[in-house]
C-alpha atoms as a PDB file:
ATOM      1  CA  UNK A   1       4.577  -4.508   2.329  1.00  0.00           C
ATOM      2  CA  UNK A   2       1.818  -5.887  -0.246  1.00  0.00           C
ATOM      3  CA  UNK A   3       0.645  -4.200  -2.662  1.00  0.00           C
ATOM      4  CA  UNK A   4      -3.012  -2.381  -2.240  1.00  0.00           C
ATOM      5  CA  UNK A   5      -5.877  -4.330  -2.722  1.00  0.00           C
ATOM      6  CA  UNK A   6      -8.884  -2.824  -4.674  1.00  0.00           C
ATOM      7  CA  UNK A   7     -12.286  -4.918  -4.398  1.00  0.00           C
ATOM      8  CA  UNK A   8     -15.244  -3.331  -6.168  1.00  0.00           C
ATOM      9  CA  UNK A   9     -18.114  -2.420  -3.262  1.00  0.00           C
ATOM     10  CA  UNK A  10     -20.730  -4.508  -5.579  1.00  0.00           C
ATOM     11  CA  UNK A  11     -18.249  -7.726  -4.491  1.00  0.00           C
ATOM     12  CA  UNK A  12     -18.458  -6.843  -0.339  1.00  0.00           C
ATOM     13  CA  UNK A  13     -21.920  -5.990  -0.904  1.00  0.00           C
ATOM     14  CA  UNK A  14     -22.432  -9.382  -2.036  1.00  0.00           C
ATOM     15  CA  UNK A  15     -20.789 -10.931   1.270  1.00  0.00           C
ATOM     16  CA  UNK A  16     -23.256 -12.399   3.184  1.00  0.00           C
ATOM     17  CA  UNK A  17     -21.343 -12.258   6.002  1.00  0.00           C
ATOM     18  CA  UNK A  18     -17.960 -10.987   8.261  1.00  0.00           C
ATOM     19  CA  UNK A  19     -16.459 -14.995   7.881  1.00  0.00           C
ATOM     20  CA  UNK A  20     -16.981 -14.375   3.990  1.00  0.00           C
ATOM     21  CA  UNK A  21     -15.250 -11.250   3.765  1.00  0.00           C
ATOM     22  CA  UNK A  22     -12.745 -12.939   5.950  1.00  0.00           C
ATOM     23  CA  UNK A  23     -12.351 -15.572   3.717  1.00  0.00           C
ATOM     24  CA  UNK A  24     -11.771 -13.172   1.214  1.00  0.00           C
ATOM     25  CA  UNK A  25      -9.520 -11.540   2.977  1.00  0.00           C
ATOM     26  CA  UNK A  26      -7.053 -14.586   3.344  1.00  0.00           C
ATOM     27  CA  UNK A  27      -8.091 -16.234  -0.403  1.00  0.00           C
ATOM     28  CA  UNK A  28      -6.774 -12.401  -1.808  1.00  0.00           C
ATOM     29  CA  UNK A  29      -3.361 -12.467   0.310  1.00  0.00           C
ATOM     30  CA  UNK A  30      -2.444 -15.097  -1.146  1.00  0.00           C
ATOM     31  CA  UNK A  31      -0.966 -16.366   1.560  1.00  0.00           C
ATOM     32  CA  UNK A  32      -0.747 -19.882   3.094  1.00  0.00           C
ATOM     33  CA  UNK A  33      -3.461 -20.628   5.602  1.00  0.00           C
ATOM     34  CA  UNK A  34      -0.741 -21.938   7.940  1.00  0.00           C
ATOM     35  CA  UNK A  35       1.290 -19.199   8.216  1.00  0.00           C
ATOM     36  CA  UNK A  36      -1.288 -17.025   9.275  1.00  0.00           C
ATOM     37  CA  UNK A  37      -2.706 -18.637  11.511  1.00  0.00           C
ATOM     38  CA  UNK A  38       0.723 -18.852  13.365  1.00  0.00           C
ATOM     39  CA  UNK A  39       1.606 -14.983  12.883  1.00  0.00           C
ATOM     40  CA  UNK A  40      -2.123 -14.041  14.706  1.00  0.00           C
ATOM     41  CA  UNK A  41      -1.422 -16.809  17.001  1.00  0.00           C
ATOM     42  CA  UNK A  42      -4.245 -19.410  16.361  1.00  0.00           C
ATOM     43  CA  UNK A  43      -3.895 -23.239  16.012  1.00  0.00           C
ATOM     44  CA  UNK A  44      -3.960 -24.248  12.530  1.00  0.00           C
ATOM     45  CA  UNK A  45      -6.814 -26.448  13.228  1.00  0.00           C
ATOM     46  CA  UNK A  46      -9.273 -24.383  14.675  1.00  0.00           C
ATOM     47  CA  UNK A  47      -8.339 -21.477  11.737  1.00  0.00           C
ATOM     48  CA  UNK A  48      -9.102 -23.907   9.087  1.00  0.00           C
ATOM     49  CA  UNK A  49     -12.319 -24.577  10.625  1.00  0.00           C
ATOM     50  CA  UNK A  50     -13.184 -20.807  10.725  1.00  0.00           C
ATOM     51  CA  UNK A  51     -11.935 -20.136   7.561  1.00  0.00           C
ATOM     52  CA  UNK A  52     -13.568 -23.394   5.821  1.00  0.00           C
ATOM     53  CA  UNK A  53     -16.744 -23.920   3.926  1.00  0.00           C
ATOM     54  CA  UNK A  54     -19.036 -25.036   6.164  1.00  0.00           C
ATOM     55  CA  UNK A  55     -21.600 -22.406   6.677  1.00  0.00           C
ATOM     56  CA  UNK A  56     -23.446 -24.258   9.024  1.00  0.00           C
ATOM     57  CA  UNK A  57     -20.530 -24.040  11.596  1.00  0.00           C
ATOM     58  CA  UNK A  58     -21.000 -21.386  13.701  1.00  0.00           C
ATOM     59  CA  UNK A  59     -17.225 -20.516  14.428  1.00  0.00           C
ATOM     60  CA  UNK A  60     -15.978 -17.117  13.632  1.00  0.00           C
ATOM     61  CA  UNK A  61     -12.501 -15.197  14.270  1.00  0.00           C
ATOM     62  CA  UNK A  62     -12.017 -13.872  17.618  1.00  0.00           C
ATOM     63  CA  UNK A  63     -12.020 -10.139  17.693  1.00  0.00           C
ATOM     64  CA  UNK A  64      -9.059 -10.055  18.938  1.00  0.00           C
ATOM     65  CA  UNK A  65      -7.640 -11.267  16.346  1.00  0.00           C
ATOM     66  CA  UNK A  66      -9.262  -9.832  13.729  1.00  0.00           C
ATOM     67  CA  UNK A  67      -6.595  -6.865  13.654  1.00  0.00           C
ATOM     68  CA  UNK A  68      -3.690  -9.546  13.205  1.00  0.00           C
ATOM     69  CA  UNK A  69      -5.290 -10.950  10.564  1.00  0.00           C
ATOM     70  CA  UNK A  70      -5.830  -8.431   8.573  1.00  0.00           C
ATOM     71  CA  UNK A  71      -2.288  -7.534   8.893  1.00  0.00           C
ATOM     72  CA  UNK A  72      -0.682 -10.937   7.838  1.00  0.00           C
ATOM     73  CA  UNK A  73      -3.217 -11.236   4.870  1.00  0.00           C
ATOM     74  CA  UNK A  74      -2.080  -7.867   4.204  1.00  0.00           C
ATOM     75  CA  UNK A  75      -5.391  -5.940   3.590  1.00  0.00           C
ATOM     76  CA  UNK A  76      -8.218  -4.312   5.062  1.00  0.00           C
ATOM     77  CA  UNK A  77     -11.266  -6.434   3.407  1.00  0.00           C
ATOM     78  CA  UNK A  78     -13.055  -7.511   6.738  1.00  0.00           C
ATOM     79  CA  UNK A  79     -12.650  -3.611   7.844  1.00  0.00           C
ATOM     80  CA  UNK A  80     -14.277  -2.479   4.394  1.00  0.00           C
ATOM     81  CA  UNK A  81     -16.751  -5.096   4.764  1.00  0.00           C
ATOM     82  CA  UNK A  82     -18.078  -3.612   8.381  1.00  0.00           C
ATOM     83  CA  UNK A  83     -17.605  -0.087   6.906  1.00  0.00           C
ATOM     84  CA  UNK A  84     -20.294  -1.264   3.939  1.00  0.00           C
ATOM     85  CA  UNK A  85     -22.780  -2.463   6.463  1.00  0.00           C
ATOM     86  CA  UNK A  86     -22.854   0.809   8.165  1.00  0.00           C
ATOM     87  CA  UNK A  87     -23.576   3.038   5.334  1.00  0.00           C
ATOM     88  CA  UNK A  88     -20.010   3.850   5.529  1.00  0.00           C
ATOM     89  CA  UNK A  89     -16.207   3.577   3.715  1.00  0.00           C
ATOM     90  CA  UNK A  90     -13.019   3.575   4.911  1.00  0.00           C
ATOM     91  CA  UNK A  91     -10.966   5.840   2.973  1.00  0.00           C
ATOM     92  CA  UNK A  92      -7.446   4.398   2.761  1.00  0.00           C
ATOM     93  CA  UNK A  93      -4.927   7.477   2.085  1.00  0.00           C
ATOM     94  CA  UNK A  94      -2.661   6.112  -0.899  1.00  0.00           C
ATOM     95  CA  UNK A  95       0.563   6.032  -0.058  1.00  0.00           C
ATOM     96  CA  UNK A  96       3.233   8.833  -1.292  1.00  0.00           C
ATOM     97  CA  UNK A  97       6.379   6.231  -0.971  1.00  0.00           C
ATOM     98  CA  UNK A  98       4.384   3.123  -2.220  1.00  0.00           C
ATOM     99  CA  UNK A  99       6.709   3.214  -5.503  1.00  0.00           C
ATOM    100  CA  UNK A 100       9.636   3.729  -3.179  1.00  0.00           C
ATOM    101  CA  UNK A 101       8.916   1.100  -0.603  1.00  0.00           C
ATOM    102  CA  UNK A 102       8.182  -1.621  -3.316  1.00  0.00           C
ATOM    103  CA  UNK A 103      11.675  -0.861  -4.685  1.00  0.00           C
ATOM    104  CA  UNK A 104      13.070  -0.952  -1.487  1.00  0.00           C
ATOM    105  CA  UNK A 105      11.686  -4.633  -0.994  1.00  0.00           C
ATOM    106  CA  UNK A 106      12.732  -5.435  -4.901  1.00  0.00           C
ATOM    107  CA  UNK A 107      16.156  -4.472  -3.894  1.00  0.00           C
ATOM    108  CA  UNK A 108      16.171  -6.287  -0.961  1.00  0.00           C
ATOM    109  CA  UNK A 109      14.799  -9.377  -2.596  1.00  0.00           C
ATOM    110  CA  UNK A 110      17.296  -9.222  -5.665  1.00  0.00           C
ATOM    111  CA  UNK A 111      19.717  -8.919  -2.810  1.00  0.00           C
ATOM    112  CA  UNK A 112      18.838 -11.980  -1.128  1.00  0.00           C
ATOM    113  CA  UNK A 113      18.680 -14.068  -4.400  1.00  0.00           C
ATOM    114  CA  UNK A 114      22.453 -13.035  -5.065  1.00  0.00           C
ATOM    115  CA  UNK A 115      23.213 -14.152  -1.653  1.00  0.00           C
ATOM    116  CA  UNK A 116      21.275 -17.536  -2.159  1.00  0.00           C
ATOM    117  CA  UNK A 117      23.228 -18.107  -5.226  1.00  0.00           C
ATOM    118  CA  UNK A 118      26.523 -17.514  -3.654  1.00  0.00           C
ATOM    119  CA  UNK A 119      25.203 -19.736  -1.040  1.00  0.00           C
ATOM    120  CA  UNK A 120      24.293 -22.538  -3.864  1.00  0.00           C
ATOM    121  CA  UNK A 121      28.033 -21.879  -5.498  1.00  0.00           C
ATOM    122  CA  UNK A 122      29.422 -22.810  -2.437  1.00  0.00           C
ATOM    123  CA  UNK A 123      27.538 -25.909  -1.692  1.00  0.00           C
ATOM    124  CA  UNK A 124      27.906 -26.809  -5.131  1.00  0.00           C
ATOM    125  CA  UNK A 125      32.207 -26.539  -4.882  1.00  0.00           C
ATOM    126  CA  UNK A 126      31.754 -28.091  -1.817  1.00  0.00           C
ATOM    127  CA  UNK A 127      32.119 -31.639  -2.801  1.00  0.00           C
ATOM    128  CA  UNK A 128      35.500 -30.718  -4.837  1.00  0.00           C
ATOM    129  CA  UNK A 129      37.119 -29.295  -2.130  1.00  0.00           C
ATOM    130  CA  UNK A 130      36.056 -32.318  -0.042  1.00  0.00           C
ATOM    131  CA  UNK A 131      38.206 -34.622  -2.934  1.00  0.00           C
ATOM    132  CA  UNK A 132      41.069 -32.988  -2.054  1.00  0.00           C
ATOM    133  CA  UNK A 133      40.646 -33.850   1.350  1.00  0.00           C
ATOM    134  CA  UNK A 134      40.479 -37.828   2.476  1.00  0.00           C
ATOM    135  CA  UNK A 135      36.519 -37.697   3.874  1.00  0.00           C
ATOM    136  CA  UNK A 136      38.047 -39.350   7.132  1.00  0.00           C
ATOM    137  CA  UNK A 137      39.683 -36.323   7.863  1.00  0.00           C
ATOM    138  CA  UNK A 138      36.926 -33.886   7.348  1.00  0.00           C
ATOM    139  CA  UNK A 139      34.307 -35.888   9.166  1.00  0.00           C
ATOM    140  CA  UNK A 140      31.698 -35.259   6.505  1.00  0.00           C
ATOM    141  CA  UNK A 141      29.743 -36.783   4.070  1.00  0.00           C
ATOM    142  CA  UNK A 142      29.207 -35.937   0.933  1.00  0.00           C
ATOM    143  CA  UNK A 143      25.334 -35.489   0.295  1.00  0.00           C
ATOM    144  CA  UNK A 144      24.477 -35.040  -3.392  1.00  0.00           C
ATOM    145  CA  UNK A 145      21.513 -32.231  -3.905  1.00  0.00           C
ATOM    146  CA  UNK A 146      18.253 -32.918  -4.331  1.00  0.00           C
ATOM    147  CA  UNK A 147      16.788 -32.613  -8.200  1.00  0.00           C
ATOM    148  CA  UNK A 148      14.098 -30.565  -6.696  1.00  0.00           C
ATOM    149  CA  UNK A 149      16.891 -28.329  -5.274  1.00  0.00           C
ATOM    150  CA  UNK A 150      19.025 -28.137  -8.593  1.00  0.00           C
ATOM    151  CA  UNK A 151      16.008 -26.858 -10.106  1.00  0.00           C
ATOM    152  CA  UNK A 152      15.095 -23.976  -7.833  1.00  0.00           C
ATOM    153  CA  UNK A 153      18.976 -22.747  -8.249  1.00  0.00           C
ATOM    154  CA  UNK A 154      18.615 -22.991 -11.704  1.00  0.00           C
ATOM    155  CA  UNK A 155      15.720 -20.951 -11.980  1.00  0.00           C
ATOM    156  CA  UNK A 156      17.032 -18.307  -9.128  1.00  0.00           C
ATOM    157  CA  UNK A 157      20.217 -18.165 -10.897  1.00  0.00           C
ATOM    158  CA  UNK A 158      18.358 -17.799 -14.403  1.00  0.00           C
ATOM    159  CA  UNK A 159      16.553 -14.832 -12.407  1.00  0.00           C
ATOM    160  CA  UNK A 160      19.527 -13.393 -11.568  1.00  0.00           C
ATOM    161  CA  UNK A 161      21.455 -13.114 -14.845  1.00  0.00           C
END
């Protein structure tokens, strides 16, 4: 679960139209183009051509999956949008476990760093325990790890102490 996402009426208000507030939608998840268009279901291709700049294009998101989008961005924009241009507002009822749930998913993150870690020990003793052995025995290579991989243990681990 995101967090909620607040945008001032005066910023819908100034969408001209439901592909902006779309694009708002998806530039506010923060979430990579390409990943949503695979949770909705949608070639990447034809999402980046909805989603792009080109105003002149006259390709917009199919209503059915307008739903599924709003889901994996995570927020309720294109919704609030539609409410505007009615005269209307969707009330959103805040959430009583919102503090709970985010812990929850903290926990469950932290959780999954430790176990990444462990993982990373592992790989990392791997190559000593592989010296002991003669190679020809264990049918493996040693691979050394990527520097771009050392890094992202070091800062996981850093995160984790």
């Amino acid at each position: 679960m995101q967090e909620r996402v607040i945008v001032p009426e005066e910023e819908l208000a100034n969408l001209i139209s439901l592909r902006d507030a779309d694009r708002l939608c998806l530039a506010i998840s923060g979430r990579c183009p390409k990943v949503v268009a695979s949770e909705i279901g949608m070639e990447y291709k034809h999402f980046a051509r909805i989603m792009g700049p080109n105003d002149e294009d006259r390709r917009y998101l199919p209503d059915d999956k307008r739903v599924p989008f709003m889901r994996a961005c995570g927020n309720l924009i294109p919704l609030h949008w539609l409410a505007l241009q009615v005269g209307r507002q969707v009330q959103v009822p805040p959430s009583e476990n919102i503090s709970a749930e985010l812990e929850k998913e903290r926990a469950l993150r932290m959780h999954q760093e430790k176990m990444f870690v462990d993982i990373i020990k592992r790989i990392r003793t791997a190559p000593t325990r592989l010296r002991e052995k003669p190679l020809r025995q264990t049918k493996m290579s040693v691979v050394p790890i990527p520097a771009w991989m050392k890094r992202e243990i070091a800062e996981i681990e850093r995160r984790a102490a």
